[in-house]
PDB file of N, CA and C in Angstrom:
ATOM      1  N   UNK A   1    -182.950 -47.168  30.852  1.00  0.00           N
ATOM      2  CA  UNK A   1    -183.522 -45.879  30.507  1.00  0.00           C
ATOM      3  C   UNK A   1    -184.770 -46.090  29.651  1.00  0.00           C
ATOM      4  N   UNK A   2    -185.405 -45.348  30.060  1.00  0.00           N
ATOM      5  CA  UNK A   2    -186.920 -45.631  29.169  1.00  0.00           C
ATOM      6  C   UNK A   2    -186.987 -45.141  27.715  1.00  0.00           C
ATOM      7  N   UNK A   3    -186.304 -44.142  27.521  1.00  0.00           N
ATOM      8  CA  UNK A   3    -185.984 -43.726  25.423  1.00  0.00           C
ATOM      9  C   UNK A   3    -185.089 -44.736  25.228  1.00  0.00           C
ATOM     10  N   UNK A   4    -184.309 -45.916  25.917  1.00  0.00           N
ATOM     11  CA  UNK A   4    -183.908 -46.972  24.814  1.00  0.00           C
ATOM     12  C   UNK A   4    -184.988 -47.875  24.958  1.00  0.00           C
ATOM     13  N   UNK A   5    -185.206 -48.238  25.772  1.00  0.00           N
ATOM     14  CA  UNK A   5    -186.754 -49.099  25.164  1.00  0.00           C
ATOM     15  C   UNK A   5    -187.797 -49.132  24.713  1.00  0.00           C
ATOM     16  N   UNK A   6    -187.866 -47.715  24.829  1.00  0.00           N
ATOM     17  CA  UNK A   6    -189.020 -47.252  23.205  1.00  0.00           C
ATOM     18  C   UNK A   6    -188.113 -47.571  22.498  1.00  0.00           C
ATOM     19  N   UNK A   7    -187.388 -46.765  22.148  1.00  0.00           N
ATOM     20  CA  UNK A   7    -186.778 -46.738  20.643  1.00  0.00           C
ATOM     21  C   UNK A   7    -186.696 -48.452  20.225  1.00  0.00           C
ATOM     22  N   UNK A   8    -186.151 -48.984  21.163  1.00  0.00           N
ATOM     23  CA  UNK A   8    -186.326 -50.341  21.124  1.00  0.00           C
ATOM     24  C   UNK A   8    -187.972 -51.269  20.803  1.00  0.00           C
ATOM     25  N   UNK A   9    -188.529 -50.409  21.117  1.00  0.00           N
ATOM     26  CA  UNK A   9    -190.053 -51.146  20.630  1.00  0.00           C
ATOM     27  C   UNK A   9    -190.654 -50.804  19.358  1.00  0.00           C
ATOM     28  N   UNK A  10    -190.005 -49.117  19.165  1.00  0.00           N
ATOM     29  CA  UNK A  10    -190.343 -48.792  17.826  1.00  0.00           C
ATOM     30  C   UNK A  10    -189.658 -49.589  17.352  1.00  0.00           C
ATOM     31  N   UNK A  11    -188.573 -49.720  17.302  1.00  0.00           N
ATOM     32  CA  UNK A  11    -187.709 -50.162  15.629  1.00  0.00           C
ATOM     33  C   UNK A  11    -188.390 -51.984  15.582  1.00  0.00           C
ATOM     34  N   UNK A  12    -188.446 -52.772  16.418  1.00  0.00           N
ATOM     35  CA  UNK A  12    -188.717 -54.023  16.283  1.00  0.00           C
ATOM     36  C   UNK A  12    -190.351 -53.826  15.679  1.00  0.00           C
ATOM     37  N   UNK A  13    -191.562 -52.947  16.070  1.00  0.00           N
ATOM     38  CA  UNK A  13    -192.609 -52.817  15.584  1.00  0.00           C
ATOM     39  C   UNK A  13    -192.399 -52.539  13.855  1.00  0.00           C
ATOM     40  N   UNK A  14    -191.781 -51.228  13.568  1.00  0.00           N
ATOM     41  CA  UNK A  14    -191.776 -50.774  12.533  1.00  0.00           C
ATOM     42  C   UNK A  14    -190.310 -51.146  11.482  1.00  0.00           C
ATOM     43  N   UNK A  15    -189.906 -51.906  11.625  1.00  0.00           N
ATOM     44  CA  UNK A  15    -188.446 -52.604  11.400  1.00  0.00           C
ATOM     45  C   UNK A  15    -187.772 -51.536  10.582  1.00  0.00           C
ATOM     46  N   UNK A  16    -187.452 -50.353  11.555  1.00  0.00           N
ATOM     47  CA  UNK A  16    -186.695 -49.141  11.172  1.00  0.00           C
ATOM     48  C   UNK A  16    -185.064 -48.654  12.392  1.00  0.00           C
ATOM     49  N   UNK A  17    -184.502 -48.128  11.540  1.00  0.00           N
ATOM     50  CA  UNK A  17    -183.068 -47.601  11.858  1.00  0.00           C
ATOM     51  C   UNK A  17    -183.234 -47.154  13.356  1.00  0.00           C
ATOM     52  N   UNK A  18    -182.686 -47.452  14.076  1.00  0.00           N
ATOM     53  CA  UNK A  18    -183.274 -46.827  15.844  1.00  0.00           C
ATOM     54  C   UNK A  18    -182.106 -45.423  16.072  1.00  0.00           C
ATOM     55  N   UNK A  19    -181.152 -45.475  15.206  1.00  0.00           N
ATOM     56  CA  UNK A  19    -180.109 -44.384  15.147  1.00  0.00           C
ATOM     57  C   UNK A  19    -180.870 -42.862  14.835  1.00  0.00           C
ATOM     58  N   UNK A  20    -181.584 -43.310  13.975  1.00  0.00           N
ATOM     59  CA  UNK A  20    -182.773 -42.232  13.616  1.00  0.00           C
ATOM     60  C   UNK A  20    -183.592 -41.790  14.499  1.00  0.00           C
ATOM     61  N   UNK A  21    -184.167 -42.463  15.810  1.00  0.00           N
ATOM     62  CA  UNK A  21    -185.000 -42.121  16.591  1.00  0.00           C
ATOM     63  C   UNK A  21    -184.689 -41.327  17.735  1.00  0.00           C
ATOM     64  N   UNK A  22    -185.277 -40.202  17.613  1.00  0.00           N
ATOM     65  CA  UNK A  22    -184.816 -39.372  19.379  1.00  0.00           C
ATOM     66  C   UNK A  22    -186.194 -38.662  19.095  1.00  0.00           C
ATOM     67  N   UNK A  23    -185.634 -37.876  20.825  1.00  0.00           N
ATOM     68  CA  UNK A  23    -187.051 -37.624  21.467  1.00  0.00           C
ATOM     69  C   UNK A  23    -188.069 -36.713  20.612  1.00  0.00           C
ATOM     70  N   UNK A  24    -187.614 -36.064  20.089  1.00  0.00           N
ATOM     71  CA  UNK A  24    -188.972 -35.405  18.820  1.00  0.00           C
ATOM     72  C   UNK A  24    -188.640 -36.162  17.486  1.00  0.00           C
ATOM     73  N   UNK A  25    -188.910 -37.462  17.422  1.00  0.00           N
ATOM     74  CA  UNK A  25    -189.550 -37.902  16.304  1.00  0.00           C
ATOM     75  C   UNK A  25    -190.960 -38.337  16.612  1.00  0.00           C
ATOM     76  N   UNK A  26    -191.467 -37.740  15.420  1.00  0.00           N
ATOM     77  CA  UNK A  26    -192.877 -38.152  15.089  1.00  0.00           C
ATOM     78  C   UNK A  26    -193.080 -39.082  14.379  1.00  0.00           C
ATOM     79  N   UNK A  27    -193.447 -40.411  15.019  1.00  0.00           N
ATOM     80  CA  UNK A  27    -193.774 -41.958  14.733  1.00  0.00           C
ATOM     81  C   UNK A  27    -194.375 -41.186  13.062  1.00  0.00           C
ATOM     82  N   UNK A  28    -196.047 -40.800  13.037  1.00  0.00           N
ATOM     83  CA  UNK A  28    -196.324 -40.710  11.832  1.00  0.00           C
ATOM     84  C   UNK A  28    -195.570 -39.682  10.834  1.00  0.00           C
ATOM     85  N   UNK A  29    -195.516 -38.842  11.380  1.00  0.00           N
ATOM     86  CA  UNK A  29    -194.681 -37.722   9.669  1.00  0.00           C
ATOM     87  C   UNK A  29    -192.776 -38.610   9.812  1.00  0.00           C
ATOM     88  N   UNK A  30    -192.472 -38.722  10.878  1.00  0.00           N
ATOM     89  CA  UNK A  30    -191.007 -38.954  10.452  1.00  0.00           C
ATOM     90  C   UNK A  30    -190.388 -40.550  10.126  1.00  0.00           C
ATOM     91  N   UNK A  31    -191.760 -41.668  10.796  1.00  0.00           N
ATOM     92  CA  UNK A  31    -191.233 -42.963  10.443  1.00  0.00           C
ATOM     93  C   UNK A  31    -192.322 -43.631   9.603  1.00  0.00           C
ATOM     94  N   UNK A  32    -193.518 -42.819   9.092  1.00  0.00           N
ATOM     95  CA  UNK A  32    -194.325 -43.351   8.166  1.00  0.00           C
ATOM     96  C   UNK A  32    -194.985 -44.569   8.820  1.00  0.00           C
ATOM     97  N   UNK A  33    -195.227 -44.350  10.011  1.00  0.00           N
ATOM     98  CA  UNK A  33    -196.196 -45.327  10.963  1.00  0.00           C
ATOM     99  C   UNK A  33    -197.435 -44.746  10.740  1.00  0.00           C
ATOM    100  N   UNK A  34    -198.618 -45.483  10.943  1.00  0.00           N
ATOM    101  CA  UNK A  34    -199.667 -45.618  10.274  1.00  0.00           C
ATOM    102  C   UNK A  34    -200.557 -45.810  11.658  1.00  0.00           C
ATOM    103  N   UNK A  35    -201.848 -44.896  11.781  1.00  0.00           N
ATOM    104  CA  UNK A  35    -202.389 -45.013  13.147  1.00  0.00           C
ATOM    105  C   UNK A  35    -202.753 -46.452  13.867  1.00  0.00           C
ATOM    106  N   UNK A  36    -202.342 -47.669  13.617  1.00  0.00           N
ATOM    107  CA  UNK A  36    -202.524 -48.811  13.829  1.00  0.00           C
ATOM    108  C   UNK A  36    -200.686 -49.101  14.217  1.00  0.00           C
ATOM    109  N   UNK A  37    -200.110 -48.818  13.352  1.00  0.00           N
ATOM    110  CA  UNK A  37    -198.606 -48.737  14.146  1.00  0.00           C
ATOM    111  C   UNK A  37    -198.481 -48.111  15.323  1.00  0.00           C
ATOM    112  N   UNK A  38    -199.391 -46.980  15.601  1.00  0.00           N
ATOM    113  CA  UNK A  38    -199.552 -46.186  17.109  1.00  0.00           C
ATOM    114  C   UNK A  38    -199.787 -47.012  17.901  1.00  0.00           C
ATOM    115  N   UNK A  39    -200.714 -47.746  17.646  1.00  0.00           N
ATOM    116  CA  UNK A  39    -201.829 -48.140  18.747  1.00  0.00           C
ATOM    117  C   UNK A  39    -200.820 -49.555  18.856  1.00  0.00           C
ATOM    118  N   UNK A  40    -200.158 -49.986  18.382  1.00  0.00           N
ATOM    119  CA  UNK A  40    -199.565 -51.318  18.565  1.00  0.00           C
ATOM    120  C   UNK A  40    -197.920 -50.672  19.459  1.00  0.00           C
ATOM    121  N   UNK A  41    -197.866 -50.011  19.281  1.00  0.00           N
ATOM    122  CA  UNK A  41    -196.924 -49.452  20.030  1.00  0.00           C
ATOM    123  C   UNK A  41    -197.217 -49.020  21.304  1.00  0.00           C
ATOM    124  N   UNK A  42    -197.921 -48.365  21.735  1.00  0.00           N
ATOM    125  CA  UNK A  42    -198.639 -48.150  22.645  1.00  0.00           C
ATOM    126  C   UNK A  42    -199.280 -49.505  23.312  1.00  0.00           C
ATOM    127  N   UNK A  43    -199.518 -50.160  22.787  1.00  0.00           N
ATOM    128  CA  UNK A  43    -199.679 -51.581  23.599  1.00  0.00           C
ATOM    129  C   UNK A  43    -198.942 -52.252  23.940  1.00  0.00           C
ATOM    130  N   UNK A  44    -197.980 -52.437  23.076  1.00  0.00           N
ATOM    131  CA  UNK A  44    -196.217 -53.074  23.571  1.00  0.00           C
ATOM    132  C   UNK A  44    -195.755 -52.095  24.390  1.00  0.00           C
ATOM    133  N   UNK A  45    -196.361 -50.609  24.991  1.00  0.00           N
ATOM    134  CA  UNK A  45    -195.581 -49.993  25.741  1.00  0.00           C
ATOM    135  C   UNK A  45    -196.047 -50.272  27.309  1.00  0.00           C
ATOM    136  N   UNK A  46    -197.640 -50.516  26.973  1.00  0.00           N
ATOM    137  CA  UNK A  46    -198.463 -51.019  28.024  1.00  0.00           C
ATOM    138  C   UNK A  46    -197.660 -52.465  28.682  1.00  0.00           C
ATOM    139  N   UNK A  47    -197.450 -53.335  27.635  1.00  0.00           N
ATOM    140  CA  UNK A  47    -197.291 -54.712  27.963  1.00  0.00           C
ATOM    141  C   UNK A  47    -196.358 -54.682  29.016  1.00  0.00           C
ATOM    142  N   UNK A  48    -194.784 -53.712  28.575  1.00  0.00           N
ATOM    143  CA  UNK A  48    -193.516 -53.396  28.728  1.00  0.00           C
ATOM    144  C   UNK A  48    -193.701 -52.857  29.807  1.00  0.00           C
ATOM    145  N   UNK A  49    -194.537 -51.941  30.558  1.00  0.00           N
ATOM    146  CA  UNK A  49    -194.093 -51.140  31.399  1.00  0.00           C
ATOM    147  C   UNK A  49    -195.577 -51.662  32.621  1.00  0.00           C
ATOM    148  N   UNK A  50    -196.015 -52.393  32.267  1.00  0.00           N
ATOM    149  CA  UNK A  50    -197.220 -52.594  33.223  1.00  0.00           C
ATOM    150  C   UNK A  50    -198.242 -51.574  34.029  1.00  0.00           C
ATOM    151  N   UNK A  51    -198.351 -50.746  32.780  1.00  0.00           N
ATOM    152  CA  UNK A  51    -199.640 -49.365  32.357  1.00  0.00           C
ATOM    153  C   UNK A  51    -200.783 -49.555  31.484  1.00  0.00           C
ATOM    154  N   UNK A  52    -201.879 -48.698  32.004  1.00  0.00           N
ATOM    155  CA  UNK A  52    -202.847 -49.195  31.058  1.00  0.00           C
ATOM    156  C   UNK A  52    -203.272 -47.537  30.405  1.00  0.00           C
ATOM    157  N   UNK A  53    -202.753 -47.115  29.478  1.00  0.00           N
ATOM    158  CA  UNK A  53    -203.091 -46.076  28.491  1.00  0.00           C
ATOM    159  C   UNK A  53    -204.304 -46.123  27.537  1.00  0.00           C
ATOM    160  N   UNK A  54    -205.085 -45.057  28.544  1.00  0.00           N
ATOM    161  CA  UNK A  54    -206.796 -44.679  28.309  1.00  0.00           C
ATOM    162  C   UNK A  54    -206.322 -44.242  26.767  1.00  0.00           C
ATOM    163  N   UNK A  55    -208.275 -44.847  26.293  1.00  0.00           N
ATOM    164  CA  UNK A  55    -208.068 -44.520  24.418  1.00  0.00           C
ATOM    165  C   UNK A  55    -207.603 -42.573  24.436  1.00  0.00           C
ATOM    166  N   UNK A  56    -208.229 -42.407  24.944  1.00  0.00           N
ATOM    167  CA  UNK A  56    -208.046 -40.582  24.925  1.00  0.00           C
ATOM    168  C   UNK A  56    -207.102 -39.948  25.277  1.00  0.00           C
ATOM    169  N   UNK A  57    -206.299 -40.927  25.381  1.00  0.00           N
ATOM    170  CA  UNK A  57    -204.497 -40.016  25.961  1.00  0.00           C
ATOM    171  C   UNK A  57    -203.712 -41.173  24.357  1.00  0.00           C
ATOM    172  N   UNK A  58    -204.194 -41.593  23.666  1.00  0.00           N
ATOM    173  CA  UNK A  58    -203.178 -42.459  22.707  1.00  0.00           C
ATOM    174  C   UNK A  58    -202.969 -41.391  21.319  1.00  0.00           C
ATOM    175  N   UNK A  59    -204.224 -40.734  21.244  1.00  0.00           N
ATOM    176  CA  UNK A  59    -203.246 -39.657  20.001  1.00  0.00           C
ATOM    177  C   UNK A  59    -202.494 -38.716  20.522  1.00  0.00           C
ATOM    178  N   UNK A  60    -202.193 -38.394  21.325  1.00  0.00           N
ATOM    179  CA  UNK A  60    -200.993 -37.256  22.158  1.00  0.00           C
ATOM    180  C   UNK A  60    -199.762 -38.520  22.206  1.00  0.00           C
ATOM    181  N   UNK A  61    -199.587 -39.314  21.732  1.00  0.00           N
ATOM    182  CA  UNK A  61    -198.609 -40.193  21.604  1.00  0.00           C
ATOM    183  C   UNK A  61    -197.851 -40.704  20.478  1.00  0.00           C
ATOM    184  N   UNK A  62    -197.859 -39.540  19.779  1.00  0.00           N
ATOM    185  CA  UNK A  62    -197.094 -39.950  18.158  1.00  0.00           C
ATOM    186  C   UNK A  62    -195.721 -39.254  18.426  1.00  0.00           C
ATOM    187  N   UNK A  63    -195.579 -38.597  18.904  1.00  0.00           N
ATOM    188  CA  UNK A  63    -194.105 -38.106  19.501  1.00  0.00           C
ATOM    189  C   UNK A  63    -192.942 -39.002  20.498  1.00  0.00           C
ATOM    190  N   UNK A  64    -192.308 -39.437  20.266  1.00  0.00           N
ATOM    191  CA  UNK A  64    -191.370 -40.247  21.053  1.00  0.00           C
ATOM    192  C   UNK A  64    -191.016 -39.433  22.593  1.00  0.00           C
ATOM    193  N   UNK A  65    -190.855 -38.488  22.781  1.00  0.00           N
ATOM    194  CA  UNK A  65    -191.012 -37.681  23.654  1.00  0.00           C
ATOM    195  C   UNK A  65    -192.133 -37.594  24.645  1.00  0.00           C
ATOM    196  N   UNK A  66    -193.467 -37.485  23.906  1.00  0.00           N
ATOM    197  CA  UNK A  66    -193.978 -37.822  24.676  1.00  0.00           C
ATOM    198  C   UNK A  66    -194.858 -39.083  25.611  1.00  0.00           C
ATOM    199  N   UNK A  67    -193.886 -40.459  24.413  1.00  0.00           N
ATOM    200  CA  UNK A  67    -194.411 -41.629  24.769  1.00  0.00           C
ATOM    201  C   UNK A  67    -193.286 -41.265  26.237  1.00  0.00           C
ATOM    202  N   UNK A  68    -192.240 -41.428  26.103  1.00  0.00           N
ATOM    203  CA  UNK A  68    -191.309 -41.357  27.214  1.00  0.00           C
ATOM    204  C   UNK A  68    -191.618 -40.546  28.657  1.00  0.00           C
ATOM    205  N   UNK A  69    -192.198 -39.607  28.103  1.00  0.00           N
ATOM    206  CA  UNK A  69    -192.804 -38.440  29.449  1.00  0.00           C
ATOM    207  C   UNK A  69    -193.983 -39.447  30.162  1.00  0.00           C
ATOM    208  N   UNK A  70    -195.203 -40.030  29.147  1.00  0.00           N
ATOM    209  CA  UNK A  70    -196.003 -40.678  29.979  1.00  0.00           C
ATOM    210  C   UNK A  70    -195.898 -42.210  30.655  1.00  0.00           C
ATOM    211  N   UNK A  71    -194.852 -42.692  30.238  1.00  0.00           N
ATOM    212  CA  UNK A  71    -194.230 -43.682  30.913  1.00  0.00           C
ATOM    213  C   UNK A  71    -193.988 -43.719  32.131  1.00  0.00           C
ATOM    214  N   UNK A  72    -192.954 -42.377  32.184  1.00  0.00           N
ATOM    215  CA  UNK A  72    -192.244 -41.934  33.610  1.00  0.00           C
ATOM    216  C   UNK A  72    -193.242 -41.653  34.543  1.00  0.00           C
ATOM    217  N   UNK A  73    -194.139 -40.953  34.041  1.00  0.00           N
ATOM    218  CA  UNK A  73    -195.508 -40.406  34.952  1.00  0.00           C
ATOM    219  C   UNK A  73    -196.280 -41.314  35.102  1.00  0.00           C
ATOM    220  N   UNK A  74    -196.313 -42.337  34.877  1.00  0.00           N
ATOM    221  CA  UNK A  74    -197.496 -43.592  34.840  1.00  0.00           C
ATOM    222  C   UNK A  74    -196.500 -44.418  35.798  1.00  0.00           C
ATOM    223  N   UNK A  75    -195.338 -44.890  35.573  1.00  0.00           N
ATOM    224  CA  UNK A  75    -194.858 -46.150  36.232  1.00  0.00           C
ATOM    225  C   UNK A  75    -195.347 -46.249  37.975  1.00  0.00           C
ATOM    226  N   UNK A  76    -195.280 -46.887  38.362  1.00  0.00           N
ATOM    227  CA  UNK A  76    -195.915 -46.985  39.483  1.00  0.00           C
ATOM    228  C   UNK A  76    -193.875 -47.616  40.456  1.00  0.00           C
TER     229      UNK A  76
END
């Protein structure tokens, strides 16, 4: 399933509780990720899923929800 392997990429990025994470958490207000924690996440999501996420779709990506939505819609 693709929300355990986010959640799985968040918590190893940000070495936080993954029990805590569901689909409306907000990386910055709810796990104190830092816009460089975005962007490294978003690249481990790239790496992970073999997508390439344009700079202009990466701030619509602080929501776990909607990292998961553009995954699904991207995978090939």
């Amino acid at each position: 399933m693709v929300f355990d392997k986010v959640k799985e990429i968040i918590t190893d990025i940000l070495n936080c509780d993954g029990d805590s994470i569901t689909m409306d958490t907000d990386l910055l207000k709810d796990l104190d990720a830092d816009s460089l924690d975005a962007v490294e996440i978003v690249m481990a999501v790239e790496d992970t899923y073999d997508i390439v996420v344009p700079d202009e779709d990466v701030p619509g990506l602080t929501i776990v929800g909607n990292i998961v939505k553009y995954i699904e819609t991207h995978m090939e």
